[in-house]
Protein backbone atom coordinates (compact mmCIF):
# COMPACT_ATOMS: atom_id res chain seq x y z
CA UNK A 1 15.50 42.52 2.63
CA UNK A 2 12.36 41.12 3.93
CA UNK A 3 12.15 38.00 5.71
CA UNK A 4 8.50 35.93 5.61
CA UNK A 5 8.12 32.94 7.88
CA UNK A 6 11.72 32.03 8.79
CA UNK A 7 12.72 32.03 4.89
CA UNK A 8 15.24 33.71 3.62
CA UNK A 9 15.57 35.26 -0.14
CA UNK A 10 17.30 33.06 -1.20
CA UNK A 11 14.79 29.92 -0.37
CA UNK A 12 11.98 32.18 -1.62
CA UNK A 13 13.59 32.54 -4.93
CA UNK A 14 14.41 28.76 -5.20
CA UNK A 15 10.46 28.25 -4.47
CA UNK A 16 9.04 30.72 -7.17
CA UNK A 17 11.56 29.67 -9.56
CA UNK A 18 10.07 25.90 -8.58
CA UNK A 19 6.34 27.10 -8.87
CA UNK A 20 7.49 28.52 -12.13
CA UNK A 21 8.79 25.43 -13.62
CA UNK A 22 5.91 23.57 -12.16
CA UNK A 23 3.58 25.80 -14.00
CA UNK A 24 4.88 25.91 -17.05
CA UNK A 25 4.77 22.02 -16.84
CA UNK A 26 1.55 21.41 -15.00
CA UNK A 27 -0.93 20.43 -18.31
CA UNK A 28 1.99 18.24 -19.64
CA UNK A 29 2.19 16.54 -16.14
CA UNK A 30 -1.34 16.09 -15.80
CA UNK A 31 -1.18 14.52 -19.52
CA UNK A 32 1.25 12.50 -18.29
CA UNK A 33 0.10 10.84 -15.97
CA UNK A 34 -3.50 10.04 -16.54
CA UNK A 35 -3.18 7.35 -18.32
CA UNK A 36 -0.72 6.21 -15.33
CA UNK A 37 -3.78 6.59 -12.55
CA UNK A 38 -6.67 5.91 -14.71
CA UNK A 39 -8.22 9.40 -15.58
CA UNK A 40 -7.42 13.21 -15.27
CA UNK A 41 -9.32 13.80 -11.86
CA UNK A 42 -6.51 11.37 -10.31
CA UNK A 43 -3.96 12.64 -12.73
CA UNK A 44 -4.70 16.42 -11.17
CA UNK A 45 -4.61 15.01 -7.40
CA UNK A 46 -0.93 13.46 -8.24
CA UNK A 47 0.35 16.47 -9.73
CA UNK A 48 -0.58 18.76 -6.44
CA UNK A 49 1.08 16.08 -4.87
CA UNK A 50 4.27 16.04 -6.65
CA UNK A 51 4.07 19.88 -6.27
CA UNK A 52 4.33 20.08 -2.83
CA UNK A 53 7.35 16.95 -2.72
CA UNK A 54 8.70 19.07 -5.09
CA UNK A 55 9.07 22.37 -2.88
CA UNK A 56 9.61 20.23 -0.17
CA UNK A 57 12.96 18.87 -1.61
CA UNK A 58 16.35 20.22 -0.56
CA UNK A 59 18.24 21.70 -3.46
CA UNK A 60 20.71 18.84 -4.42
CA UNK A 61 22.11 18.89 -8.22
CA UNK A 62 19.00 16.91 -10.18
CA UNK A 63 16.79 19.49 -8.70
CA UNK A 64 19.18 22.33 -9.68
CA UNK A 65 19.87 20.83 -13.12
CA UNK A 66 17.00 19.51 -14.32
CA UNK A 67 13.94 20.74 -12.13
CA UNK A 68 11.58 19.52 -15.09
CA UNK A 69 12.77 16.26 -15.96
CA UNK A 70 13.31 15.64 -11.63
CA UNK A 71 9.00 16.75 -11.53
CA UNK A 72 8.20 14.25 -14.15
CA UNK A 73 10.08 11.52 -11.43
CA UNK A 74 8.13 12.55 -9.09
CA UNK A 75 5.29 12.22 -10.91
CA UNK A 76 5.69 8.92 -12.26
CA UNK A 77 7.20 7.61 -8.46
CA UNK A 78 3.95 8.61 -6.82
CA UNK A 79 1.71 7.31 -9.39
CA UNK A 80 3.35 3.96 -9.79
CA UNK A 81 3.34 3.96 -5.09
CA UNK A 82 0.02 4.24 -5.91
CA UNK A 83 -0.69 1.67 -8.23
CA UNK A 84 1.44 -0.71 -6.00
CA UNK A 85 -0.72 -0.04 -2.96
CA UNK A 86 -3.97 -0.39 -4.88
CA UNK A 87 -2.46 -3.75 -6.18
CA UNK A 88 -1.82 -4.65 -2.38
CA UNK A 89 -4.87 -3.93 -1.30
CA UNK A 90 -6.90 -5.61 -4.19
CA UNK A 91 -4.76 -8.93 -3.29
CA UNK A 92 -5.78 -8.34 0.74
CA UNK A 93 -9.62 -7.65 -0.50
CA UNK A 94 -9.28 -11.26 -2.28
CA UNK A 95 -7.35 -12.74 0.56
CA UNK A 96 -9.92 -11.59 3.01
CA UNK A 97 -13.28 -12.64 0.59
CA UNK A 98 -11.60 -16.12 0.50
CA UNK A 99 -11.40 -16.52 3.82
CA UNK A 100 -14.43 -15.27 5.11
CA UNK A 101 -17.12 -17.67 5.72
CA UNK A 102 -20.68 -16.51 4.38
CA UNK A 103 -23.26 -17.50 6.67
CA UNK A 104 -25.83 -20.31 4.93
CA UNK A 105 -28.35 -21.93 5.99
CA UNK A 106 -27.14 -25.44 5.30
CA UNK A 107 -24.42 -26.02 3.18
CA UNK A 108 -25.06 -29.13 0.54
CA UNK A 109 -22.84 -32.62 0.78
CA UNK A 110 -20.48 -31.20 -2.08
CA UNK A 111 -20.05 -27.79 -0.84
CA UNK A 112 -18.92 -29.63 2.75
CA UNK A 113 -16.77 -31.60 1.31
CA UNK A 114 -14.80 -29.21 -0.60
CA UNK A 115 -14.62 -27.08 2.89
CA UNK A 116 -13.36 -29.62 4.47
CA UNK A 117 -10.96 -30.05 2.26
CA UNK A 118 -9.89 -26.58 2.05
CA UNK A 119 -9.97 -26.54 5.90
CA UNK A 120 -7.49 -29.26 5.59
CA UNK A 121 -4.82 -27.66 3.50
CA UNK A 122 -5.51 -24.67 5.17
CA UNK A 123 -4.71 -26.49 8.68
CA UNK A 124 -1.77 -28.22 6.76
CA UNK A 125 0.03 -24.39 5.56
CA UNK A 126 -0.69 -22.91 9.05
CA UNK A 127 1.37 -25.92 10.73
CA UNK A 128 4.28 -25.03 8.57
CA UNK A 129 4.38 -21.88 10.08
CA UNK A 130 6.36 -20.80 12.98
CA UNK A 131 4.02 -20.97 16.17
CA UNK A 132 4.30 -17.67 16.54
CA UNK A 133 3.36 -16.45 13.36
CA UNK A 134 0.43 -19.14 13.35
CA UNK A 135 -0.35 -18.30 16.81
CA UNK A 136 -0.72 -14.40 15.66
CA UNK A 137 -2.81 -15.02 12.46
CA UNK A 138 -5.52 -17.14 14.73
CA UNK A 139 -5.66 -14.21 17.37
CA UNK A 140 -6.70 -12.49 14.82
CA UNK A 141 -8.51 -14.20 12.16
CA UNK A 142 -10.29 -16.63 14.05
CA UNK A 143 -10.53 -14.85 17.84
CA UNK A 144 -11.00 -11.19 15.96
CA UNK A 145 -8.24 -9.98 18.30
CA UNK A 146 -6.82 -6.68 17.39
CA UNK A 147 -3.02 -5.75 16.50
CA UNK A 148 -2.47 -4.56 19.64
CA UNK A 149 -3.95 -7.37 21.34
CA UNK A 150 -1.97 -9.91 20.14
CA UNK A 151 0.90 -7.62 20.18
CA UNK A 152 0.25 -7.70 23.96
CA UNK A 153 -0.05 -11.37 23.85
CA UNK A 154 2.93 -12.46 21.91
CA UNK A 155 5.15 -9.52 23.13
CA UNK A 156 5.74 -7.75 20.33
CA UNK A 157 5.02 -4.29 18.63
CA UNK A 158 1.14 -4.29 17.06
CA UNK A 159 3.05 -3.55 14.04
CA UNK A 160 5.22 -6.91 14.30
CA UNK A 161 1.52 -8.06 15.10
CA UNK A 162 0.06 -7.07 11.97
CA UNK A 163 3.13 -7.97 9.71
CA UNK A 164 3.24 -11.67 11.38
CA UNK A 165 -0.37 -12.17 10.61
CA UNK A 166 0.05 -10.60 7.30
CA UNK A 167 2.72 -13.40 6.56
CA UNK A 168 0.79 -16.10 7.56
CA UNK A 169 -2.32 -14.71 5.82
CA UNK A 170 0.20 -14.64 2.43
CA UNK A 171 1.33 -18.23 3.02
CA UNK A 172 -2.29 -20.00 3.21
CA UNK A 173 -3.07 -18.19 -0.06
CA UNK A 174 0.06 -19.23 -1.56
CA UNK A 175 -0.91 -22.94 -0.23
CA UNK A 176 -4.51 -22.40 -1.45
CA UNK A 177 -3.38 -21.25 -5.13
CA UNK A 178 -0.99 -23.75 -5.40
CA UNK A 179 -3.66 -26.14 -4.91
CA UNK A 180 -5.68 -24.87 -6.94
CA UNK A 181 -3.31 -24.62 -10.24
């Protein structure tokens, strides 16, 4: 018996009789999940995707069982991760755009006013944060202090960094909509 790459017969069996079922599925997955992602070009990146989690996988029973219906999971698992994360990062892109202060020249009476008043409930949802937490979303938003600066600063991981200003990020816009509704 020849061995290729560390992998035994028996593993290179389970792999063509996984690129077997995968092929004989591949249109129907692609047709499957387009209208998940939004068109066939992302439909076709997905399904390469799901291809290689599905080799990847350790034989357990769904996999043994019901290698077809456990590739449409797959599928539909990745393309709803992704349609989470783009949701996440649409609500971050607003965040961020509401936040952000556009330079102008002068801003009129009216337009001052309602700043200030957005500066004040955005003072008031900071203070009901813990310091720390507060203290981590002005190292960064308002000193432009990276993660791992204010990790440094407050002691923590960059990653604790990022998730505490994160949280308070999510809280003023909470604060803000509230207002607002």
């Amino acid at each position: 018996m020849k061995m290729t790459a560390g992998r035994s017969g028996a593993g290179l069996q389970q792999d063509n009789g996984r690129l077997r079922v995968f092929l004989a599925h591949r249109a129907a997955l692609v047709d499957y999940a387009a209208p998940l992602v939004g068109g066939r070009a992302q439909a076709e990146d997905l399904v390469q995707e799901a291809y290689i989690r599905f080799v990847e996988q350790k034989a357990d029973a769904d996999i043994l069982q019901q290698p077809a219906s456990y590739l449409y999971r797959i599928v539909r698992n990745l393309a709803m991760d992704g349609l989470r994360r783009l949701a996440a990062e649409s609500r971050r892109d607003r965040a961020r755009a509401v936040i952000a202060v556009p330079e102008a020249a002068a801003p009129s009476p009216e337009d001052e006013l309602i700043h200030r008043d957005e500066l004040l409930h955005v003072r008031a949802a900071l203070a009901e944060l813990a310091p720390d937490i507060r203290r981590a979303f002005e190292l960064h938003r308002l000193e432009g202090m990276t993660f791992q600066q204010i990790g440094a600063i407050l002691g923590v991981s960059h990653a604790t960094a990022h998730r505490m200003a994160r949280e308070a990020m999510t809280h003023v816009m909470r604060r803000l909509h509230r207002r607002t509704t």
